[in-house]
Protein backbone atom coordinates (compact mmCIF):
# COMPACT_ATOMS: atom_id res chain seq x y z
CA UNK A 1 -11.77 -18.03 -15.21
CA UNK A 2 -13.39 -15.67 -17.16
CA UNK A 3 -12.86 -15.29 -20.91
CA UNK A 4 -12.14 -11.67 -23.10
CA UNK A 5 -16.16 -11.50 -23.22
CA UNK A 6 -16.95 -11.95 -20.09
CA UNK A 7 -17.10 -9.50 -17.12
CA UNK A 8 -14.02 -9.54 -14.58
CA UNK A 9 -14.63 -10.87 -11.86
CA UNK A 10 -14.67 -8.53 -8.96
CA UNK A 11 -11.41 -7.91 -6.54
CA UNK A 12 -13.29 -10.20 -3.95
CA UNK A 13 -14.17 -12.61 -6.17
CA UNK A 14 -10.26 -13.07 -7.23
CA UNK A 15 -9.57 -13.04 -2.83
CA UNK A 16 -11.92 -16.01 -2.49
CA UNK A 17 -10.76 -17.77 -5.81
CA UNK A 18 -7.25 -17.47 -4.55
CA UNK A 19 -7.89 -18.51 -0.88
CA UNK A 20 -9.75 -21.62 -3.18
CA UNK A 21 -6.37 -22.51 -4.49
CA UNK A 22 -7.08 -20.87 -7.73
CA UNK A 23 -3.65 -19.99 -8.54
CA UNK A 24 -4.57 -18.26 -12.08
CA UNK A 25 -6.35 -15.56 -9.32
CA UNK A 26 -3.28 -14.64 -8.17
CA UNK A 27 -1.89 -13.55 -11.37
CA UNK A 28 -5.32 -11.96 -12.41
CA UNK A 29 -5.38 -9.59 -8.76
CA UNK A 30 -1.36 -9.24 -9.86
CA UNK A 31 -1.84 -7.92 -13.03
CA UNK A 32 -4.25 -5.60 -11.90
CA UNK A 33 -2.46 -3.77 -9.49
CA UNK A 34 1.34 -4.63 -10.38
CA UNK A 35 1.57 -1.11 -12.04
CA UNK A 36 -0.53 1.02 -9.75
CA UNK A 37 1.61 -0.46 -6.41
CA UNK A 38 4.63 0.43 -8.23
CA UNK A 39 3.84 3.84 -8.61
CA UNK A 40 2.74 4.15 -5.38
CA UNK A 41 5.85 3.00 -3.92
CA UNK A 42 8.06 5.20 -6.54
CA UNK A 43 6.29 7.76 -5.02
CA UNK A 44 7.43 7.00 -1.70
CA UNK A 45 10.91 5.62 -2.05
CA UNK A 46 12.52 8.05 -5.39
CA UNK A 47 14.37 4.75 -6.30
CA UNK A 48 13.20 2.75 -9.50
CA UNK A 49 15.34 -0.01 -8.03
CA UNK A 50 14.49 -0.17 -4.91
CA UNK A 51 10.29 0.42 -5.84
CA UNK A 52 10.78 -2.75 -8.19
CA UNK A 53 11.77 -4.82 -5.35
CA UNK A 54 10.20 -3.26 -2.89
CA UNK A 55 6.95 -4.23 -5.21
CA UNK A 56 7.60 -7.59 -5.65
CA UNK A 57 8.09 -7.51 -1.11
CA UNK A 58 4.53 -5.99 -1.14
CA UNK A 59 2.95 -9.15 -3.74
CA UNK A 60 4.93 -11.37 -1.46
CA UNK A 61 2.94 -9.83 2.05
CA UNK A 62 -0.02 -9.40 0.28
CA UNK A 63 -0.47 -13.01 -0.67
CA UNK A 64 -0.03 -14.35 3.18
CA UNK A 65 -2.32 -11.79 3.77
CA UNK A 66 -5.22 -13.08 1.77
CA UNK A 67 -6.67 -14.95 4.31
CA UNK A 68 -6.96 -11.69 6.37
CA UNK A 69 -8.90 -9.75 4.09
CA UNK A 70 -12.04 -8.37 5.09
CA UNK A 71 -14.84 -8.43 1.75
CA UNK A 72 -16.44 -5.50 3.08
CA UNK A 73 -13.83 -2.79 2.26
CA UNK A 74 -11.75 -1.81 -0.56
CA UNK A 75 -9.18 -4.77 -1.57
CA UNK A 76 -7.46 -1.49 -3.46
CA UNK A 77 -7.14 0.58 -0.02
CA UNK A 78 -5.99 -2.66 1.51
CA UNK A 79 -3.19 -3.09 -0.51
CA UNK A 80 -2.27 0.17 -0.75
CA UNK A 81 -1.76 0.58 3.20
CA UNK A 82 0.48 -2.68 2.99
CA UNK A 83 2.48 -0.98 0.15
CA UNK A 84 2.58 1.94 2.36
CA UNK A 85 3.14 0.48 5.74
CA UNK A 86 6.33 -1.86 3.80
CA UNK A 87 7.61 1.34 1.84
CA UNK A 88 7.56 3.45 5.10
CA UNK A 89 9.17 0.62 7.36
CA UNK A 90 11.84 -0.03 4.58
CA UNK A 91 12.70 3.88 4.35
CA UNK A 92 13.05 4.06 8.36
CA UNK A 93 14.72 0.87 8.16
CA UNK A 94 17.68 2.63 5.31
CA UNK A 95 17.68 5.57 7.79
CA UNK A 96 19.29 3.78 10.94
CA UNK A 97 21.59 2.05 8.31
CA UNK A 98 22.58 4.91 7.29
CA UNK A 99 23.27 6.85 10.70
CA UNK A 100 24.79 3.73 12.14
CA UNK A 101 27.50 3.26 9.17
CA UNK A 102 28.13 7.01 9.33
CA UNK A 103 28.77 6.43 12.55
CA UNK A 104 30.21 3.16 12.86
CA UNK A 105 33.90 3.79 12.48
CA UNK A 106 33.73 7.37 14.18
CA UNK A 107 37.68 8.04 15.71
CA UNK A 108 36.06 10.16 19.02
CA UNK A 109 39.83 11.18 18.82
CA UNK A 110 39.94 12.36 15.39
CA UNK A 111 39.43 16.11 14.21
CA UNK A 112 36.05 17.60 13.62
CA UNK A 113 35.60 17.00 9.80
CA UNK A 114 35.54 19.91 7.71
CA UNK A 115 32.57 21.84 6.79
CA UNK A 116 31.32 20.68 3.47
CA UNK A 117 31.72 22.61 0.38
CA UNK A 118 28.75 23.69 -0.13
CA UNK A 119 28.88 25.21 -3.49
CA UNK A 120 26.68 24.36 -6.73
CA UNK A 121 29.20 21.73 -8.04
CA UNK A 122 29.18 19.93 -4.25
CA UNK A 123 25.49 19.87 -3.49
CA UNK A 124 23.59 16.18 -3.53
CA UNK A 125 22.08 15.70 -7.12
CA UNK A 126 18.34 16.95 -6.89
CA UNK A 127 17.18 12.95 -7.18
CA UNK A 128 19.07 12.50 -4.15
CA UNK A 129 17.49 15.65 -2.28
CA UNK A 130 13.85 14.47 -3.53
CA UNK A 131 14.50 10.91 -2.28
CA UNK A 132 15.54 12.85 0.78
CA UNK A 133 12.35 14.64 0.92
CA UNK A 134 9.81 11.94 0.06
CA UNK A 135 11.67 9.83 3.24
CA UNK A 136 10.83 12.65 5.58
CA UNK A 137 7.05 13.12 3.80
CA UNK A 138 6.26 9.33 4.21
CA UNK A 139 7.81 8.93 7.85
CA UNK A 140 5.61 12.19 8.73
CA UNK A 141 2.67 10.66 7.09
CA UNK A 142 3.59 6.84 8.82
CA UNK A 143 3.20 9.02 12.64
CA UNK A 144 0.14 10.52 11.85
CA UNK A 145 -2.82 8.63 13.65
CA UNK A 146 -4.81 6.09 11.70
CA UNK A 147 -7.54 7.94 11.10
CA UNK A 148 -5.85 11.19 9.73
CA UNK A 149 -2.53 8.65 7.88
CA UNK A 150 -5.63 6.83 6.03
CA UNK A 151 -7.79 9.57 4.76
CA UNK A 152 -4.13 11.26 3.22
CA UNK A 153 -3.54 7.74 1.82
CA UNK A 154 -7.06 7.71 -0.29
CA UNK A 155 -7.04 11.01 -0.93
CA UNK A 156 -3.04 11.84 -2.14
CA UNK A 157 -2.05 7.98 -3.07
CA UNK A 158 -4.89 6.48 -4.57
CA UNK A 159 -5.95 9.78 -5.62
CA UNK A 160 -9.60 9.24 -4.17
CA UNK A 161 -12.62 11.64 -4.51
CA UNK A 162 -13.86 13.40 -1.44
CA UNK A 163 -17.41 11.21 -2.30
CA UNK A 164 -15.43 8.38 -2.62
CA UNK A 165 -13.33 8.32 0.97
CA UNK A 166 -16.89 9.00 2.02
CA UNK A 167 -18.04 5.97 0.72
CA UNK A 168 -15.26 3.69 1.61
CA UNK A 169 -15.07 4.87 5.02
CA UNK A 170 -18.73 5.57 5.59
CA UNK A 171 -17.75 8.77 7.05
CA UNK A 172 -19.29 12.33 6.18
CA UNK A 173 -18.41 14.49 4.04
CA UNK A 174 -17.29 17.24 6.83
CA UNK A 175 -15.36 14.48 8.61
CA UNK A 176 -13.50 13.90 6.09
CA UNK A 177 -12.79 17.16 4.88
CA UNK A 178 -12.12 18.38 8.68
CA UNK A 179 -9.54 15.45 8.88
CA UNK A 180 -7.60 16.05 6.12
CA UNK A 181 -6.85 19.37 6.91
CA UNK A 182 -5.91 18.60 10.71
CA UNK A 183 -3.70 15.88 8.74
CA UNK A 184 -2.21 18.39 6.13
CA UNK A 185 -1.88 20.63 9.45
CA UNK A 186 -0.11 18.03 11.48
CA UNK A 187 2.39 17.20 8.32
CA UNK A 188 3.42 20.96 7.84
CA UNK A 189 4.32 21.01 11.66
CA UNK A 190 6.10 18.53 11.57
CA UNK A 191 8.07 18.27 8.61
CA UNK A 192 8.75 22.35 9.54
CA UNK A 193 10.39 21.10 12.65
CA UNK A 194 12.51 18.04 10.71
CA UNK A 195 14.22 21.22 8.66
C-alpha cells in the first residue's frame, strides 16, 4: 500500500486490490468517498439519521458489487448511482409505510376526521416539509429514463462540469446540454402535477 510520499493509487487500482483480497483497499476506497456518499444521500433523504445508515447500506452494496465494476468508467459515478438507486428505493419504500399505517386501522364507519388546523403554530416544521420535498424530487428524478436520470445525477449530485459528463459519457457537448434540459423539463412536469 502506498506510503504518505507516494502517489494514491487510482480508484481502479483500489477495485482490483480489493477483488485481490487486499482488505486495507477497502478502507482506502472507504475513506475516500465515506463523506462525499453521505452528503449525497443527506441530500436526498433530509435525515442525518437515516443518511448515516443509509451510508453505511450503500458501503455494504457497494462491496458485493466490486466484482461488477466495469474499469472503463467512473468508479465515482458508479457509486453514486448505487447511493442514489438505495436512497430513492428506501424513500419509496418509507412512503408505502407510511400510507399503509395511516391507513391500517381506518374505522370505514367512523366520521370523516376534521380538517386540520392549518394555522402557523399547526403546520409541519420546515425540516419536515423539505424532507417532504426532496422525497418527491428524488422519486421524480428515480422515473426519469436512464439517460436523462444520469446526466441530472453528474451534473446536480456530483456536481460535474458540462466537459466533464462529456467525457465520462463520451457524449457531445449538445447532447448533453439538450438532455438536461428535456430532464429539468420532464422534472418540472411532473413534480407540478404531484402538487
Amino acid at each position: 500500500m502506498p506510503t504518505a510520499d507516494s502517489p494514491q493509487p487510482s480508484d481502479a487500482e483500489l477495485v482490483a486490490s480489493i477483488l485481490d483480497g487486499e482488505r486495507n483497499a477497502y478502507a482506502l476506497l472507504l475513506e475516500r468517498y465515506q463523506h462525499k456518499v453521505y452528503r449525497i444521500v443527506l441530500r436526498m433523504c433530509g435525515n442525518p439519521y437515516d443518511a448515516e445508515e443509509l451510508t453505511q447500506e450503500v458501503f455494504y452494496k457497494t462491496y458485493f458489487a466490486l466484482a461488477t465494476f466495469r474499469p472503463e468508467f467512473r468508479f465515482s459515478s458508479w457509486l453514486y448511482k448505487i447511493a442514489s438507486n438505495h436512497t430513492v428505493s428506501f424513500l419509496r419504500t418509507r412512503h408505502r409505510t407510511v400510507s399503509l399505517e395511516r391507513g391500517a386501522d381506518a374505522d370505514p364507519d367512523a366520521p370523516a376526521p376534521e380538517p386540520e388546523d392549518t394555522s402557523p403554530r399547526q403546520r409541519p416544521e420546515p425540516s419536515l416539509e423539505r424532507e417532504d420535498r426532496s422525497e418527491a424530487l428524488w422519486s421524480a428524478v428515480a422515473s426519469l429514463p436512464t439517460d436523462f436520470r444520469d446526466i441530472v445525477f453528474m451534473r446536480h449530485v456530483e456536481e460535474l462540469s458540462y466537459k466533464e459528463i462529456c467525457e465520462a459519457t463520451g457524449l457531445s457537448m449538445g447532447t448533453v446540454k439538450s438532455r438536461l434540459a428535456r430532464a429539468r423539463s420532464k422534472l418540472e412536469h411532473k413534480l407540478a402535477g404531484s402538487r
